[in-house]
Protein backbone atom coordinates (compact mmCIF):
# COMPACT_ATOMS: atom_id res chain seq x y z
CA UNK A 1 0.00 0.00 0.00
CA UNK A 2 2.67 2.19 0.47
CA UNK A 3 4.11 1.55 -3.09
CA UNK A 4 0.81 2.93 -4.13
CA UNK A 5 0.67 6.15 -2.06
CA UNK A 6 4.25 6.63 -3.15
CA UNK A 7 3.44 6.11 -6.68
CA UNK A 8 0.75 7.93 -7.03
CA UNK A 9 2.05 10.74 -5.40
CA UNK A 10 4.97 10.76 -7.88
CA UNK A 11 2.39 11.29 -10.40
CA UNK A 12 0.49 13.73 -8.81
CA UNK A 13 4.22 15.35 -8.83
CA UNK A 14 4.23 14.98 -12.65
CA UNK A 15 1.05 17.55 -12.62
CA UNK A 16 -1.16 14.30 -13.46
CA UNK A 17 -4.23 14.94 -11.16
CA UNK A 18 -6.12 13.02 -9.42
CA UNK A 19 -8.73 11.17 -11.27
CA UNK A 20 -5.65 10.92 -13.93
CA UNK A 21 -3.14 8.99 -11.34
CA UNK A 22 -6.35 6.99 -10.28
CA UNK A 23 -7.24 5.68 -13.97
CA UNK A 24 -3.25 5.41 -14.80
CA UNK A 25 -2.98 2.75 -11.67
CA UNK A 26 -6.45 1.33 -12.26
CA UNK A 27 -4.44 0.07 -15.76
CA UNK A 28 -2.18 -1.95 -13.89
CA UNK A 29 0.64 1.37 -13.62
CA UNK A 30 0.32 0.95 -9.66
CA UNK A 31 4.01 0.48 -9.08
CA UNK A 32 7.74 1.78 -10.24
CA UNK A 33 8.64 -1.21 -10.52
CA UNK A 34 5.87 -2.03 -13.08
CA UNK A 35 6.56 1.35 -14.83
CA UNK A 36 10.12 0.48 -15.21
CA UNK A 37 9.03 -3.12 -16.73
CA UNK A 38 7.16 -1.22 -19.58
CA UNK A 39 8.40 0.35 -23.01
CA UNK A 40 7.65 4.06 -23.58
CA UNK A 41 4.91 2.73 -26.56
CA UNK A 42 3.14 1.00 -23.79
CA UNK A 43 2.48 4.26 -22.00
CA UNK A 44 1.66 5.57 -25.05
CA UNK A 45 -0.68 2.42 -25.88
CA UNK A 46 -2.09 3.11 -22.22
CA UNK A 47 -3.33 6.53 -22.11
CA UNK A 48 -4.55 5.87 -26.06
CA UNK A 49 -6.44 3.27 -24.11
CA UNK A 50 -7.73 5.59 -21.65
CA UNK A 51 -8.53 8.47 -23.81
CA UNK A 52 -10.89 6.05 -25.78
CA UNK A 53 -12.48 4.44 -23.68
CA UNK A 54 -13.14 7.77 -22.05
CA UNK A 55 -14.84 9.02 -25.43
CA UNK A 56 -16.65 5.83 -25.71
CA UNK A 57 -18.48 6.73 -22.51
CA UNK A 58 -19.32 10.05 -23.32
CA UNK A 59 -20.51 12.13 -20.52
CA UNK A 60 -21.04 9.52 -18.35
CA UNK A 61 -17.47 9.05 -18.15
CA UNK A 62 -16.34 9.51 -14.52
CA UNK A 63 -13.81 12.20 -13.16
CA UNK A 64 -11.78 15.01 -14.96
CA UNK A 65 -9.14 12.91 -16.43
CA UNK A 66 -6.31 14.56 -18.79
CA UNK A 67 -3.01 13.83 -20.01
CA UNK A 68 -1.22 17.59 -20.61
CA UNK A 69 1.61 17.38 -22.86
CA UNK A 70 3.70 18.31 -20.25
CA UNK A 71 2.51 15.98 -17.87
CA UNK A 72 2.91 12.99 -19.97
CA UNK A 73 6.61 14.27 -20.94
CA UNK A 74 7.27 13.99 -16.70
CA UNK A 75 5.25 10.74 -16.78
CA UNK A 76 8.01 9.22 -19.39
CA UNK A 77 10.73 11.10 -18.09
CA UNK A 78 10.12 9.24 -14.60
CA UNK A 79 9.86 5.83 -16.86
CA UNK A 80 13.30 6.41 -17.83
CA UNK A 81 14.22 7.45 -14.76
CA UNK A 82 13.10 4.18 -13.10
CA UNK A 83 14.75 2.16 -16.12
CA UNK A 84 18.14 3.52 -15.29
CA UNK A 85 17.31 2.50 -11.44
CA UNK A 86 16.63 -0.39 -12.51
CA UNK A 87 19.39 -1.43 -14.95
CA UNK A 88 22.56 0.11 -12.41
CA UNK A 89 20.45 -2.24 -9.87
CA UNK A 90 19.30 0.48 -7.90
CA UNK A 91 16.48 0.38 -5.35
CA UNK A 92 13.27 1.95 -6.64
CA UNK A 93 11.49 4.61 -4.42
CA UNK A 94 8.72 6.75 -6.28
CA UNK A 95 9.10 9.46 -3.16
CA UNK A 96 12.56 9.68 -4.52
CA UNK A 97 11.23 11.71 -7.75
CA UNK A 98 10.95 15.07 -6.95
CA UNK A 99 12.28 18.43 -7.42
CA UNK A 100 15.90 18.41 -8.76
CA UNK A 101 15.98 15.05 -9.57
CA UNK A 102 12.74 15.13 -11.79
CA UNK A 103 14.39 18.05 -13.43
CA UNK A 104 17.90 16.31 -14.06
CA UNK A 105 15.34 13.35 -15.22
CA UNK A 106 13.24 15.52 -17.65
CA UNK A 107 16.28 16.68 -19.29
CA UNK A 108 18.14 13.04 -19.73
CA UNK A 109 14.89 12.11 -20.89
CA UNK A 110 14.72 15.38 -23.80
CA UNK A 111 18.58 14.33 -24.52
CA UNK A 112 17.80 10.67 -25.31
CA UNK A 113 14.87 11.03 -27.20
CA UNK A 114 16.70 13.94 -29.07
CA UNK A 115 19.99 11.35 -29.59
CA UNK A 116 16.81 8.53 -30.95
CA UNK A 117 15.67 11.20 -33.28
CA UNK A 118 19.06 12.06 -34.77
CA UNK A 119 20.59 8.75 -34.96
CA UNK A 120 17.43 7.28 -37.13
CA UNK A 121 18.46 8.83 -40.18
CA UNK A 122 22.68 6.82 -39.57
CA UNK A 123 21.26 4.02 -41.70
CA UNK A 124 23.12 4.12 -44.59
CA UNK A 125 20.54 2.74 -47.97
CA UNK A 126 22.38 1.81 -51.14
CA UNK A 127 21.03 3.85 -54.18
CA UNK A 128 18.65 1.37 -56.06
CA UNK A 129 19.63 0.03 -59.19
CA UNK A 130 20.49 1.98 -62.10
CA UNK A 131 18.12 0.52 -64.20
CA UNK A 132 17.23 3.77 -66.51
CA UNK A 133 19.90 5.96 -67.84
CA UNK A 134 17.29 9.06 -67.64
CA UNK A 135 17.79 8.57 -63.89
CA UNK A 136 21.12 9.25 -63.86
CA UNK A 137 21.52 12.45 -61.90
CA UNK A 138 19.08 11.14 -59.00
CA UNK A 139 21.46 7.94 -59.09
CA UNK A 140 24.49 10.14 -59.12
CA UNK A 141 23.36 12.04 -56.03
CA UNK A 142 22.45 8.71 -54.29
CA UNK A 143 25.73 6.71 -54.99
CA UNK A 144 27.59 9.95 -53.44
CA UNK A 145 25.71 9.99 -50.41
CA UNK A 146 26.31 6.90 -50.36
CA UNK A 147 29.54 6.59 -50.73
CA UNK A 148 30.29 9.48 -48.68
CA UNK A 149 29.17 7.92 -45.12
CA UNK A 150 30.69 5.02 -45.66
């Protein structure tokens, strides 16, 4: 129980409000342990999850729950956070999130999605097949590319 209270207070701390950290844990996020277990598309498959099933009931959906940009950043921030815990084989404490360390964890967080995002265009593609000689120039171009990050 005291997991739970610690965990969802760590989300409360990631401006997720109440009813938000209530349907997050009510998916089976009750622990940081769990969160750490997780992929960063499976947080992104659960809220989807929430947010439709939300709009399936309508108005008779129950409490205000929302998922802010910025709170879902802090929400996957904290993921990573608990990942690295968990992979140096560090003990995982949720009350342990907070002020500069949620900072220093947003910002690893920004700097590894950022490294992701630059490093997916490193594959280096052979030029297809010269197959048409009117091609030639968009060949050309290709095969120096090419050639050039080799």
């Amino acid at each position: 129980m005291a997991h739970l209270n610690a965990f969802n207070a760590a989300l409360i701390r990631c401006w997720l409000n109440n009813d938000t950290a209530e349907a997050i844990t009510n998916k089976g996020f009750d622990t940081l342990d769990t969160l750490a277990n997780v992929e960063d598309g499976d947080i992104d498959s659960m809220i989807k999850n929430i947010r439709e099933t939300r709009r399936t009931q309508g108005a008779q959906a129950p409490g205000n729950v929302t998922f802010p940009f910025l709170a879902n950043r802090r929400l996957k921030a904290m993921h990573s956070w608990a990942t690295e815990l968990k992979r140096t084989d560090r003990a995982l404490n949720a009350g342990l999130f907070i002020g500069a360390l949620m900072t220093a964890a947003m910002l690893r967080y920004s700097l590894e999605t950022m490294h992701i995002t630059t490093t997916e265009d490193e594959d280096i593609a052979k030029p297809k097949e010269l197959l048409d000689l009117s091609n030639w120039e968009k060949f050309w171009e290709q095969w120096r590319s090419y050639v050039s990050r080799l």
